[in-house]
PDB file of N, CA and C in Angstrom:
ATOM      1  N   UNK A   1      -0.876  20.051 -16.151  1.00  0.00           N
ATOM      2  CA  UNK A   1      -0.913  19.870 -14.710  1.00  0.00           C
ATOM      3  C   UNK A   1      -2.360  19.792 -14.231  1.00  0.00           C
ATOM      4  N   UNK A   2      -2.587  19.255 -13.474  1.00  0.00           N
ATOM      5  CA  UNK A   2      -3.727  18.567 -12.780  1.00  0.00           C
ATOM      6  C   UNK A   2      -4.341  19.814 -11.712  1.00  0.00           C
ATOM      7  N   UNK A   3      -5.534  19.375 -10.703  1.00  0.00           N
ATOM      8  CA  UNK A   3      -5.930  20.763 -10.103  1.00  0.00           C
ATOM      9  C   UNK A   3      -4.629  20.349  -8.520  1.00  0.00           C
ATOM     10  N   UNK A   4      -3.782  19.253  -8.646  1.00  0.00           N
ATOM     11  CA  UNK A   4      -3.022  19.379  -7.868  1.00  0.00           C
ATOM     12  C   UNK A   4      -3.568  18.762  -6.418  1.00  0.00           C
ATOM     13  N   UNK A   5      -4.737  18.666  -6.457  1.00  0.00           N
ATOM     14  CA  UNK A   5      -4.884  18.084  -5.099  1.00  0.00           C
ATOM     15  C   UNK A   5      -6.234  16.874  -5.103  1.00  0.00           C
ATOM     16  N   UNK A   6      -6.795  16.159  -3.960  1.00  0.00           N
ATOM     17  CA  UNK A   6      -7.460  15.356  -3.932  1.00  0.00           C
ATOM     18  C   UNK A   6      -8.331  15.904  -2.917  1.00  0.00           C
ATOM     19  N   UNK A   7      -9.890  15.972  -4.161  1.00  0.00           N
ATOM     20  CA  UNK A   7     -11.206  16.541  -3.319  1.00  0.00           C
ATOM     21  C   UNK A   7     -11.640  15.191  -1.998  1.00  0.00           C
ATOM     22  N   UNK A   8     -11.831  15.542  -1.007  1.00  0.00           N
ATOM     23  CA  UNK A   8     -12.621  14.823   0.149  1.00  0.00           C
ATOM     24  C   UNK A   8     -14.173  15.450  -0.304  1.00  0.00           C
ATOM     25  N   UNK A   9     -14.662  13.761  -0.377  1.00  0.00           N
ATOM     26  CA  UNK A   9     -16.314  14.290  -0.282  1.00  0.00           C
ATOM     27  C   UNK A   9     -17.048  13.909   0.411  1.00  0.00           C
ATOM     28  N   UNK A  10     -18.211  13.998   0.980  1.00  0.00           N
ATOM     29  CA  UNK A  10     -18.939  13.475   1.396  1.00  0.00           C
ATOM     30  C   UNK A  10     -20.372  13.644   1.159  1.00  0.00           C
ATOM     31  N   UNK A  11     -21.652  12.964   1.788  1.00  0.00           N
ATOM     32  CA  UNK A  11     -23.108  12.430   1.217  1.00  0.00           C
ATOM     33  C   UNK A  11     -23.836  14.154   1.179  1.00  0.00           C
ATOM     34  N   UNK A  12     -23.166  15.165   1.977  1.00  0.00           N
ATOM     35  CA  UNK A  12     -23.492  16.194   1.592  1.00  0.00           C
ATOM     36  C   UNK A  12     -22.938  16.908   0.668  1.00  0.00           C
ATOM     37  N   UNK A  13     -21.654  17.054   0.164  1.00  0.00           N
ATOM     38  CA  UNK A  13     -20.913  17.498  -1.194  1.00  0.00           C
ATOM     39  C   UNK A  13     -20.643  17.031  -2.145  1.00  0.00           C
ATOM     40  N   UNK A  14     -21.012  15.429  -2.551  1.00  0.00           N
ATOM     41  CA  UNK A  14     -20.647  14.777  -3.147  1.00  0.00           C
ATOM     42  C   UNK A  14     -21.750  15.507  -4.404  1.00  0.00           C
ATOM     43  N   UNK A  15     -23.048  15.352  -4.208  1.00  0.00           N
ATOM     44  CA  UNK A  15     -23.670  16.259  -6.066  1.00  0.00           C
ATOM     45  C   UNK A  15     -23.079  17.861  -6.407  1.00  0.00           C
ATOM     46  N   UNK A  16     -22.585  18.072  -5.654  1.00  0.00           N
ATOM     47  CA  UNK A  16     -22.131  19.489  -5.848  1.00  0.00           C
ATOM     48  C   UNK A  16     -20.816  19.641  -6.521  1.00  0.00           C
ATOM     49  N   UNK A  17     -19.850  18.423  -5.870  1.00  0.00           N
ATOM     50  CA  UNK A  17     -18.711  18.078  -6.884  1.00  0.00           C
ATOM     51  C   UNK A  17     -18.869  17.736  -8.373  1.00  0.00           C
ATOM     52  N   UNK A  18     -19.963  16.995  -8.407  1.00  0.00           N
ATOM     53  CA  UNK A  18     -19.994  16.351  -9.648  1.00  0.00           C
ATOM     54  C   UNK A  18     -20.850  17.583 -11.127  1.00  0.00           C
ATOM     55  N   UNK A  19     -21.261  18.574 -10.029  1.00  0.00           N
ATOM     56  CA  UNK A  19     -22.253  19.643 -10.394  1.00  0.00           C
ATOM     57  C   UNK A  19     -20.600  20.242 -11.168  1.00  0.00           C
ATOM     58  N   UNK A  20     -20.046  20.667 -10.388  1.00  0.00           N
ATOM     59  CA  UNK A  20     -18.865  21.762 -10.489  1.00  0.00           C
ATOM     60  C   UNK A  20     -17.832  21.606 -11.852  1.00  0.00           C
ATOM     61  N   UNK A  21     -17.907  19.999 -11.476  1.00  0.00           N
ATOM     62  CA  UNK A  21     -16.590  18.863 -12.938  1.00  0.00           C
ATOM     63  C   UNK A  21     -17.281  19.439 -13.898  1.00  0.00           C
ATOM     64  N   UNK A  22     -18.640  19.816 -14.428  1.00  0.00           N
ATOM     65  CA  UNK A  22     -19.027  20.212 -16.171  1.00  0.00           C
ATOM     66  C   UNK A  22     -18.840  18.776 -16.578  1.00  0.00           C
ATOM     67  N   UNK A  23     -18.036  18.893 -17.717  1.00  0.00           N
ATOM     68  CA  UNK A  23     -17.692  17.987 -18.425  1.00  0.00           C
ATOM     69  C   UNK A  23     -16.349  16.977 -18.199  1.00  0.00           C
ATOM     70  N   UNK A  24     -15.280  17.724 -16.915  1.00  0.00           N
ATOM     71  CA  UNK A  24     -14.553  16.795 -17.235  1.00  0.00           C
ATOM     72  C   UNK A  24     -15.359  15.469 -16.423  1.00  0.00           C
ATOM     73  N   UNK A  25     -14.204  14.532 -16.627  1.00  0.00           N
ATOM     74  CA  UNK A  25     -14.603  12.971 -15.888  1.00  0.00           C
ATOM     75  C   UNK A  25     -13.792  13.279 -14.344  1.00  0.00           C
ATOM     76  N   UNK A  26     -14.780  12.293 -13.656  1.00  0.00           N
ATOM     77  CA  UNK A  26     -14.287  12.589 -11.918  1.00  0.00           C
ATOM     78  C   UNK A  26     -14.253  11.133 -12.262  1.00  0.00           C
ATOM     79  N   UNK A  27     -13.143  10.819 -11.058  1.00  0.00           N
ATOM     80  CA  UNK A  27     -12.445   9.786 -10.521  1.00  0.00           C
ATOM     81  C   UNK A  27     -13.077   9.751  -8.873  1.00  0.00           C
ATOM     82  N   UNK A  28     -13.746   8.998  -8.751  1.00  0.00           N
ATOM     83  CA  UNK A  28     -13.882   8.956  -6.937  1.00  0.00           C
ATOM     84  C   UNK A  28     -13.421   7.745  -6.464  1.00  0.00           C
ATOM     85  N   UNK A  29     -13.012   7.825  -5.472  1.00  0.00           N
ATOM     86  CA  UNK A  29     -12.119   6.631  -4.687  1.00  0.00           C
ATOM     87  C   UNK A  29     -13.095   6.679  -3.116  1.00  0.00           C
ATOM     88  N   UNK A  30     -13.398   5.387  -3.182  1.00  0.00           N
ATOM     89  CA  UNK A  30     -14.141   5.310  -2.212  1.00  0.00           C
ATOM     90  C   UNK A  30     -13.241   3.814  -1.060  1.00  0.00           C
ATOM     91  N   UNK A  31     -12.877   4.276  -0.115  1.00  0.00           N
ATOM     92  CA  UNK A  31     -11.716   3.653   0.886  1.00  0.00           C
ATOM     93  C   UNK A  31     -12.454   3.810   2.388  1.00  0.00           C
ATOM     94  N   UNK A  32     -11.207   3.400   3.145  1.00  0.00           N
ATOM     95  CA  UNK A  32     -11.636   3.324   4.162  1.00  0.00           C
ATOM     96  C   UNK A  32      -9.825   3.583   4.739  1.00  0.00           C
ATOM     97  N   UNK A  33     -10.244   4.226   6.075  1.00  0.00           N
ATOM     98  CA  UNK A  33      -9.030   4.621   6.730  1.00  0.00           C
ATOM     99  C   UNK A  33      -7.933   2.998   7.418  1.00  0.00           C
ATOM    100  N   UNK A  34      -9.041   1.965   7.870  1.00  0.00           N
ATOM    101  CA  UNK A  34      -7.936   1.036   7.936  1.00  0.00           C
ATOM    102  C   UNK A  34      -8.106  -0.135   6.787  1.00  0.00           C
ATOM    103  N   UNK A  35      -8.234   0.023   5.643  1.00  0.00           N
ATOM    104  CA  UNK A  35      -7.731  -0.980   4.779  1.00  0.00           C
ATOM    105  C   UNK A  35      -6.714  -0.377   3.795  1.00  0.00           C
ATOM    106  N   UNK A  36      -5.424  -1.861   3.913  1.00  0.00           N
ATOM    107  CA  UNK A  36      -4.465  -1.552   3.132  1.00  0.00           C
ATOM    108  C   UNK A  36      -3.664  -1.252   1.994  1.00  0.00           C
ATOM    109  N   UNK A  37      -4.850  -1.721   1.213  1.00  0.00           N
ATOM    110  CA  UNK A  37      -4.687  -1.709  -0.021  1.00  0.00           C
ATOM    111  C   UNK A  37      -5.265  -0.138  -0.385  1.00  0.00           C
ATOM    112  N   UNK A  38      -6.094   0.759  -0.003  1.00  0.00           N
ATOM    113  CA  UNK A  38      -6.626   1.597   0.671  1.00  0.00           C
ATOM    114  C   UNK A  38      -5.482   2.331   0.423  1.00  0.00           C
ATOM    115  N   UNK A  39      -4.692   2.348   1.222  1.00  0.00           N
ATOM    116  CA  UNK A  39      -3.454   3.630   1.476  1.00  0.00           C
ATOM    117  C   UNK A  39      -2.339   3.251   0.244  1.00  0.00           C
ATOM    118  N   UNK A  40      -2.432   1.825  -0.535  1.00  0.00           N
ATOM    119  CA  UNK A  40      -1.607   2.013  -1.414  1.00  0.00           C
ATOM    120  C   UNK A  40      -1.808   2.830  -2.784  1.00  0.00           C
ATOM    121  N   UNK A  41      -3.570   2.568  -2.719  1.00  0.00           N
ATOM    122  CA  UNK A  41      -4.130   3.626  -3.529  1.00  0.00           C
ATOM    123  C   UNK A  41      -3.682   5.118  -3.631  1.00  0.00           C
ATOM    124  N   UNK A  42      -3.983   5.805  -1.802  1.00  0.00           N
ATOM    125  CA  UNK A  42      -3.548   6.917  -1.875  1.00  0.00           C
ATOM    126  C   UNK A  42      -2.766   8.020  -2.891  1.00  0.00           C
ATOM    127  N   UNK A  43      -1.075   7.507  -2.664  1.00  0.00           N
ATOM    128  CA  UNK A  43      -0.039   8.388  -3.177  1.00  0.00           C
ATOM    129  C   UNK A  43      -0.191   8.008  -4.721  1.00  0.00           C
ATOM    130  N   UNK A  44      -0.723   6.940  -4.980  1.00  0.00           N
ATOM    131  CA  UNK A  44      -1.041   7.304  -6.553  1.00  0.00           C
ATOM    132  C   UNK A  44      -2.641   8.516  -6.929  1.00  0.00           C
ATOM    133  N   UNK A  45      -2.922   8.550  -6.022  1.00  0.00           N
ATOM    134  CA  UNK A  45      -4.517   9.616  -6.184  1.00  0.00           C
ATOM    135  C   UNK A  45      -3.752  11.082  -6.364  1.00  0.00           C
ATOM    136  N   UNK A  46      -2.942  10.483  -5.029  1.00  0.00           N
ATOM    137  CA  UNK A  46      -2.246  12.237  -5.426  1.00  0.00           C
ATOM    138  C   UNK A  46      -1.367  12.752  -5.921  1.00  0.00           C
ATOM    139  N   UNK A  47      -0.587  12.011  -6.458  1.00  0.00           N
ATOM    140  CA  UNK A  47       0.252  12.274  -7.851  1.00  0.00           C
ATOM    141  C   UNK A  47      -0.643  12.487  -9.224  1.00  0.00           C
ATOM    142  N   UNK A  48      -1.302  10.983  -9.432  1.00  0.00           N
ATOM    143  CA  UNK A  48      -2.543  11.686 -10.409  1.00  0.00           C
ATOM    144  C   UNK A  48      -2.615  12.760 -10.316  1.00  0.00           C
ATOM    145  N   UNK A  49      -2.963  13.193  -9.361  1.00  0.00           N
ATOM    146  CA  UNK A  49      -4.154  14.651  -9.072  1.00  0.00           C
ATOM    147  C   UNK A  49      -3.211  15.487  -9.380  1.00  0.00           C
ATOM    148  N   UNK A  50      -2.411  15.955  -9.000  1.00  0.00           N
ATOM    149  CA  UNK A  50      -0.638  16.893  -9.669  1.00  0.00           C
ATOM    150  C   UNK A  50      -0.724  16.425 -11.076  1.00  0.00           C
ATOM    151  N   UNK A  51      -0.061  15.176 -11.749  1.00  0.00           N
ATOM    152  CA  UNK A  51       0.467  15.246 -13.048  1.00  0.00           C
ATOM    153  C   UNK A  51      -1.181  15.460 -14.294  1.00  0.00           C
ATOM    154  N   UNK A  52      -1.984  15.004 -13.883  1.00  0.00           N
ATOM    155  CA  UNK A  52      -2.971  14.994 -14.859  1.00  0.00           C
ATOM    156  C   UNK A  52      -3.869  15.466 -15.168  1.00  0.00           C
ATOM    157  N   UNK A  53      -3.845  16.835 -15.936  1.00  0.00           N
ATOM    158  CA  UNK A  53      -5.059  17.943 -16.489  1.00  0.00           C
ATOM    159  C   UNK A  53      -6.314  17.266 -17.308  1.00  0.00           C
ATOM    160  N   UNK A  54      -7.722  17.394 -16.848  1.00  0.00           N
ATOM    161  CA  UNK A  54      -8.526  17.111 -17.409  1.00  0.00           C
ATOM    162  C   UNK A  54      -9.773  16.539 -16.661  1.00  0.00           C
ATOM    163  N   UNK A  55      -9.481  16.029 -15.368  1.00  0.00           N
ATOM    164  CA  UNK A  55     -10.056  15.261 -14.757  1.00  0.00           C
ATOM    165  C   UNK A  55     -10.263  15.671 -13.032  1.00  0.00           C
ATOM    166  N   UNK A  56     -10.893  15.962 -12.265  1.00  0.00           N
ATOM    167  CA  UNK A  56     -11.563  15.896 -10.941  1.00  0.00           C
ATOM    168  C   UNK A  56     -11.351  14.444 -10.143  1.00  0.00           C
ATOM    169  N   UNK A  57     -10.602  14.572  -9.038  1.00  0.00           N
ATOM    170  CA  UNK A  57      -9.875  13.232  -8.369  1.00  0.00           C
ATOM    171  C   UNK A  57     -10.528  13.699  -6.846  1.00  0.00           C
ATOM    172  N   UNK A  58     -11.552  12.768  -6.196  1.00  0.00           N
ATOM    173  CA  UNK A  58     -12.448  12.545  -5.209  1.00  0.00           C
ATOM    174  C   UNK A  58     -12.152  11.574  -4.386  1.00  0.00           C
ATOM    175  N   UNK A  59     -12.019  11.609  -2.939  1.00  0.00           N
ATOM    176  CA  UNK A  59     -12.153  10.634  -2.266  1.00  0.00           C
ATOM    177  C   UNK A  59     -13.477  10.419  -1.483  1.00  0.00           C
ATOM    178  N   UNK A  60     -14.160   9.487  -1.097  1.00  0.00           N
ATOM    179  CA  UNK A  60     -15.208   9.318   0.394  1.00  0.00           C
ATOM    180  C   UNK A  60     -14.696   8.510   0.616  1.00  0.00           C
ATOM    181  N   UNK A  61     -14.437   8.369   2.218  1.00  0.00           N
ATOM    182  CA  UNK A  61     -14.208   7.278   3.137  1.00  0.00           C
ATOM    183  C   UNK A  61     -15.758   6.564   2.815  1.00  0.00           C
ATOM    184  N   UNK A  62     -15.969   5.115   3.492  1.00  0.00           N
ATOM    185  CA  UNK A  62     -17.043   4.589   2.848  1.00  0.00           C
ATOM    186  C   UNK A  62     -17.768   4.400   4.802  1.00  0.00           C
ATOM    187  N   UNK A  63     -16.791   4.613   5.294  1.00  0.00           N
ATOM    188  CA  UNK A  63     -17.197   4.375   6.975  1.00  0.00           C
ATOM    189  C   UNK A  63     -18.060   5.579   7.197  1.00  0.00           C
ATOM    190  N   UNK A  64     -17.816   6.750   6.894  1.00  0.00           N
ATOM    191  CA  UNK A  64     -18.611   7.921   6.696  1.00  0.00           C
ATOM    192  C   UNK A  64     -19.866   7.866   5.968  1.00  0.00           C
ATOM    193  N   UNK A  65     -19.652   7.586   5.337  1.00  0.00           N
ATOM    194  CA  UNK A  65     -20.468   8.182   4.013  1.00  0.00           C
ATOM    195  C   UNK A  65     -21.412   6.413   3.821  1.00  0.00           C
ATOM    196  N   UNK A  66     -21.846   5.836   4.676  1.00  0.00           N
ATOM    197  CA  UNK A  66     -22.457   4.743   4.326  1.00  0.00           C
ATOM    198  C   UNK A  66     -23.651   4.541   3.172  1.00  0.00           C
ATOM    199  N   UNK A  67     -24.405   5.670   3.070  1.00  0.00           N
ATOM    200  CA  UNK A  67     -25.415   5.498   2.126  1.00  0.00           C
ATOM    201  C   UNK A  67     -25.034   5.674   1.010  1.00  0.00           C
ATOM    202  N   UNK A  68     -23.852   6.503   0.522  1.00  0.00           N
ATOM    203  CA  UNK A  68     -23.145   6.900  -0.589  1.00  0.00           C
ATOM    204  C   UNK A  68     -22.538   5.268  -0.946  1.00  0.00           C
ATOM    205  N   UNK A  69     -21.800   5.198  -0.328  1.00  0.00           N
ATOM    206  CA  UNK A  69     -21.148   3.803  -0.440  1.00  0.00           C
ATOM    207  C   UNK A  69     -22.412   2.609  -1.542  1.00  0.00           C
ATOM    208  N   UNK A  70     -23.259   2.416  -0.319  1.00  0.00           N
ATOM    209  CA  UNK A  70     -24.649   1.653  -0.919  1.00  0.00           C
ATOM    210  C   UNK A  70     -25.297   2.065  -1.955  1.00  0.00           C
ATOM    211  N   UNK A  71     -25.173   3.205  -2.328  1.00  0.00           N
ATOM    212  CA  UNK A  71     -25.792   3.733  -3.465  1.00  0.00           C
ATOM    213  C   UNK A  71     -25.032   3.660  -4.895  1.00  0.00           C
ATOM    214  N   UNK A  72     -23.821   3.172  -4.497  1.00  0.00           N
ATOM    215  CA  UNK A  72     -23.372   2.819  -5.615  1.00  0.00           C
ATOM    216  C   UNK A  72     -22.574   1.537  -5.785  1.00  0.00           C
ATOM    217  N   UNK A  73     -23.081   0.597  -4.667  1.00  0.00           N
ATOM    218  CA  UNK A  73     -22.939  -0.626  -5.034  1.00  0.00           C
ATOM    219  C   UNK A  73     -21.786  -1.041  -4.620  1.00  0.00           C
ATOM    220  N   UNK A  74     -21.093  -0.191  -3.295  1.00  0.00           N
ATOM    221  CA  UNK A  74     -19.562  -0.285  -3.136  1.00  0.00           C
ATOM    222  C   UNK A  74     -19.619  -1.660  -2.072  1.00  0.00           C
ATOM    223  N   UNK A  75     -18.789  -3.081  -2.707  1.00  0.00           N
ATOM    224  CA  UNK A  75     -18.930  -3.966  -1.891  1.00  0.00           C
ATOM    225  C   UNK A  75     -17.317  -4.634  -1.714  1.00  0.00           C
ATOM    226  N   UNK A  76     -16.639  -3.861  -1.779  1.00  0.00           N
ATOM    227  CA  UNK A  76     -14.909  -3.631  -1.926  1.00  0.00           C
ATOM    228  C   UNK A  76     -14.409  -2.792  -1.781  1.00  0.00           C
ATOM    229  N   UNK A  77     -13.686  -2.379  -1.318  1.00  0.00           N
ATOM    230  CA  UNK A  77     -12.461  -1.426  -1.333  1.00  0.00           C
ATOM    231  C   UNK A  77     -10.909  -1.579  -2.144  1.00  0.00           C
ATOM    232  N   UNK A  78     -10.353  -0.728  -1.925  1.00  0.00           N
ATOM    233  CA  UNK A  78     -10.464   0.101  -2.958  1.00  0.00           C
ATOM    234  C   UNK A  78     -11.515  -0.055  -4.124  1.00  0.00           C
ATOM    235  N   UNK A  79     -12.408   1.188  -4.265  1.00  0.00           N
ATOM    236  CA  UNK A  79     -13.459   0.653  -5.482  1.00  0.00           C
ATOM    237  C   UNK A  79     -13.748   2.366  -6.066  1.00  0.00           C
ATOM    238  N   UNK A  80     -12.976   2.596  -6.845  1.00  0.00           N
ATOM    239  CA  UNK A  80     -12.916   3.836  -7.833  1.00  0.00           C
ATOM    240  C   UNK A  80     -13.905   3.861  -9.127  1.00  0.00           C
ATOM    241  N   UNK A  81     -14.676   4.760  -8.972  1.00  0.00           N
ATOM    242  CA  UNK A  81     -16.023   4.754 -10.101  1.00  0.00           C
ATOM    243  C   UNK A  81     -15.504   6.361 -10.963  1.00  0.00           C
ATOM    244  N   UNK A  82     -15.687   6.099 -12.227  1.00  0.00           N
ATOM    245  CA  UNK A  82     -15.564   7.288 -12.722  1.00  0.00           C
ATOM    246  C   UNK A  82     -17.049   7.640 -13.299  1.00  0.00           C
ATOM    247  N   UNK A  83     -17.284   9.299 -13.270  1.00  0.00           N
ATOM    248  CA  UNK A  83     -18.666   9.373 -13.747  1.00  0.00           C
ATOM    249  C   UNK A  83     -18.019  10.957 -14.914  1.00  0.00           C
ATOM    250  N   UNK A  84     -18.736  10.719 -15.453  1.00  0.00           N
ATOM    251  CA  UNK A  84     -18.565  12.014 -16.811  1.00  0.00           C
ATOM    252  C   UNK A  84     -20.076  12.588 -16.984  1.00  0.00           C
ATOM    253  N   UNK A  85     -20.372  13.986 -16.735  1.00  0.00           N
ATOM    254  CA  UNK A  85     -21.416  14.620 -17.331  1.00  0.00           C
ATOM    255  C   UNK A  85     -22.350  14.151 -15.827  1.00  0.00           C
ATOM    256  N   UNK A  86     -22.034  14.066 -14.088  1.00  0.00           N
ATOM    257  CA  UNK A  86     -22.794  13.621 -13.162  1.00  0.00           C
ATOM    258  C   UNK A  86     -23.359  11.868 -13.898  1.00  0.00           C
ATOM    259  N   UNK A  87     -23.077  11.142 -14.077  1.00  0.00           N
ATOM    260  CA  UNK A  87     -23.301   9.792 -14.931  1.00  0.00           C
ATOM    261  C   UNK A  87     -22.222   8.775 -14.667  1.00  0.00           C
ATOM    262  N   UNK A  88     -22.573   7.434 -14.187  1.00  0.00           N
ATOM    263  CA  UNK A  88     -21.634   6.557 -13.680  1.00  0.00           C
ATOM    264  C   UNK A  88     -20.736   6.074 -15.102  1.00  0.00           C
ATOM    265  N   UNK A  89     -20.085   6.095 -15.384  1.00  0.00           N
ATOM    266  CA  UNK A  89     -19.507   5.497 -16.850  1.00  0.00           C
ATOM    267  C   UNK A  89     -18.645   4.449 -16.559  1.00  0.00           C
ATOM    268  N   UNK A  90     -17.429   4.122 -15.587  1.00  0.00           N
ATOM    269  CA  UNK A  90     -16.779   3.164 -15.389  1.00  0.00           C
ATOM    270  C   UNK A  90     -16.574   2.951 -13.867  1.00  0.00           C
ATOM    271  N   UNK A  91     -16.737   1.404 -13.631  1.00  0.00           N
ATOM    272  CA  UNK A  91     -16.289   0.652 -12.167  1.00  0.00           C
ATOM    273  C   UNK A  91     -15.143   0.008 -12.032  1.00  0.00           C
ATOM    274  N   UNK A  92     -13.980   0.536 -11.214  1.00  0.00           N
ATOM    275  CA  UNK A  92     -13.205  -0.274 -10.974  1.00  0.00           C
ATOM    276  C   UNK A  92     -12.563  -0.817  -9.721  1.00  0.00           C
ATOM    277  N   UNK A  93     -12.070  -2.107  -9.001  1.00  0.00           N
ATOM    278  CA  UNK A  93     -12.427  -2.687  -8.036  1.00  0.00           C
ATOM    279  C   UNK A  93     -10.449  -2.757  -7.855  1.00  0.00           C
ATOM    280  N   UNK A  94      -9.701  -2.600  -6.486  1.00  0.00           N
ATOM    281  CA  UNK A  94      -8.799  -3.139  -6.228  1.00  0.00           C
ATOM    282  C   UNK A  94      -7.386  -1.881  -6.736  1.00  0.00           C
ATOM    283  N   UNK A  95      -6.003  -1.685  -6.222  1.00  0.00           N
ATOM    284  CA  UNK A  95      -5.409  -0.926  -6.495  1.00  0.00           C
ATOM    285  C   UNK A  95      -5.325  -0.938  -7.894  1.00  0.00           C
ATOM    286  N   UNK A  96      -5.115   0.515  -8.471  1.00  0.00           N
ATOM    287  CA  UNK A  96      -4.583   0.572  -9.695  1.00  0.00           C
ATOM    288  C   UNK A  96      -3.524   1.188 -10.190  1.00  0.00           C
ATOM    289  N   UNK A  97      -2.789   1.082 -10.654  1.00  0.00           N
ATOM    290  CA  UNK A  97      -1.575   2.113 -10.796  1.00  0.00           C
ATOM    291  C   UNK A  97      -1.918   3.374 -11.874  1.00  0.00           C
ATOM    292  N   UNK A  98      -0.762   4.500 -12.143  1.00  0.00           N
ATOM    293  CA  UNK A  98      -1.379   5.627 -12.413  1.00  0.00           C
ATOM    294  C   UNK A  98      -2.145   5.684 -13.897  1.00  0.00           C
ATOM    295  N   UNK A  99      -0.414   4.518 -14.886  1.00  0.00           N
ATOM    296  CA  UNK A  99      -0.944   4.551 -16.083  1.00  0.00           C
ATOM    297  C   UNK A  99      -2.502   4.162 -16.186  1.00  0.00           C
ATOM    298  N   UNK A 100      -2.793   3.007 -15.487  1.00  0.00           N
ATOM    299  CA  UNK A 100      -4.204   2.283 -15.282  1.00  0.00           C
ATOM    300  C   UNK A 100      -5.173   3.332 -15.673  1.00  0.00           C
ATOM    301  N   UNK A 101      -4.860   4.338 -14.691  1.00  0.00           N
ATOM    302  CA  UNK A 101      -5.644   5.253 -14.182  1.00  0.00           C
ATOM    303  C   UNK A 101      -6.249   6.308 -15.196  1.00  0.00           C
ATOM    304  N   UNK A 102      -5.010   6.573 -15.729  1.00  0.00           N
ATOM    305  CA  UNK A 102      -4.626   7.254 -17.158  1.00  0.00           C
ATOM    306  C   UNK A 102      -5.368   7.339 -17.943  1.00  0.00           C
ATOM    307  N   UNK A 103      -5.053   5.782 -18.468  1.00  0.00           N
ATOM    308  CA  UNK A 103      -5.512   4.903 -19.725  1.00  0.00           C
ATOM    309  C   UNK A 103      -7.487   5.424 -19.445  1.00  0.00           C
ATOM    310  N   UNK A 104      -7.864   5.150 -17.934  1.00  0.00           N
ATOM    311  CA  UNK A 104      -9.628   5.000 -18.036  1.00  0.00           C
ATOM    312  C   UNK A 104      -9.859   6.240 -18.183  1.00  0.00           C
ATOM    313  N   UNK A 105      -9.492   7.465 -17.457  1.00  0.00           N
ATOM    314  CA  UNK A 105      -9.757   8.661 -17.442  1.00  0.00           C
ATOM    315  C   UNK A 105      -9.984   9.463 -19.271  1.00  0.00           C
ATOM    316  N   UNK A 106      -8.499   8.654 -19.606  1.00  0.00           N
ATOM    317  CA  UNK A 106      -8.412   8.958 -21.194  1.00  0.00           C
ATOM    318  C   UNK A 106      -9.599   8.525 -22.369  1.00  0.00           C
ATOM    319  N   UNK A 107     -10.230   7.421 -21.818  1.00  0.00           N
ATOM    320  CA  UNK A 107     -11.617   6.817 -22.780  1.00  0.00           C
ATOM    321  C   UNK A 107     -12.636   7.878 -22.515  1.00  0.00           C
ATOM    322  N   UNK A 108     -12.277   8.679 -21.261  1.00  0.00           N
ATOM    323  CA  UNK A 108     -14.007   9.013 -20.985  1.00  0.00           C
ATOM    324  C   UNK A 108     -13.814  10.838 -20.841  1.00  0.00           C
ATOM    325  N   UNK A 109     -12.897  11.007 -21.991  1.00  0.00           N
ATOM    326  CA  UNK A 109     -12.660  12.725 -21.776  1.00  0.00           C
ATOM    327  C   UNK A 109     -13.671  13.038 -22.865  1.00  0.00           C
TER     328      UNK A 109
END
């Protein structure tokens, strides 16, 4: 079982999250409150976040958090970056489903 829920971050908590993960891999989802593809993401973040032990599941809105956004090159939404060890390791652009999700989290344990 997973830590069960989905961290909100932002340009002030966001190194402190990544401080906290150690070693596992974080998943951050970087969205926005009105895009749609956006909310289809959602209920798969938070099921992830319930079924799957190993991994730290993050959101920033990107309307908030603009420099965060830019700092990592976010020029899409839905656009989920995983980082392992505070370190960008994988980019991915557009909904994904959970196995998807799974499968990347699983390369980078």
């Amino acid at each position: 079982m997973g830590l069960g829920k989905v961290i909100t971050a932002n340009e002030n908590s966001f190194e402190t999250v990544l401080e906290k993960a150690g070693s596992k891999p974080v998943l951050v989802d970087f969205f926005a409150e009105w895009c749609g593809p956006c909310k289809m993401q959602e209920p798969i973040l938070d099921k992830l976040s319930k079924d799957y032990d190993g991994a730290v599941i993050v959101k920033i809105n990107v309307d908030e958090n603009q420099s965060l956004a830019a700092k990592f090159r976010v020029r899409s939404i839905p656009t989920m970056i995983i980082f392992k060890n505070g370190k960008e390791v994988e980019t991915m652009h557009g909904v994904k489903t959970q196995s998807q999700l799974e499968d990347k989290l699983n390369s980078h344990k």
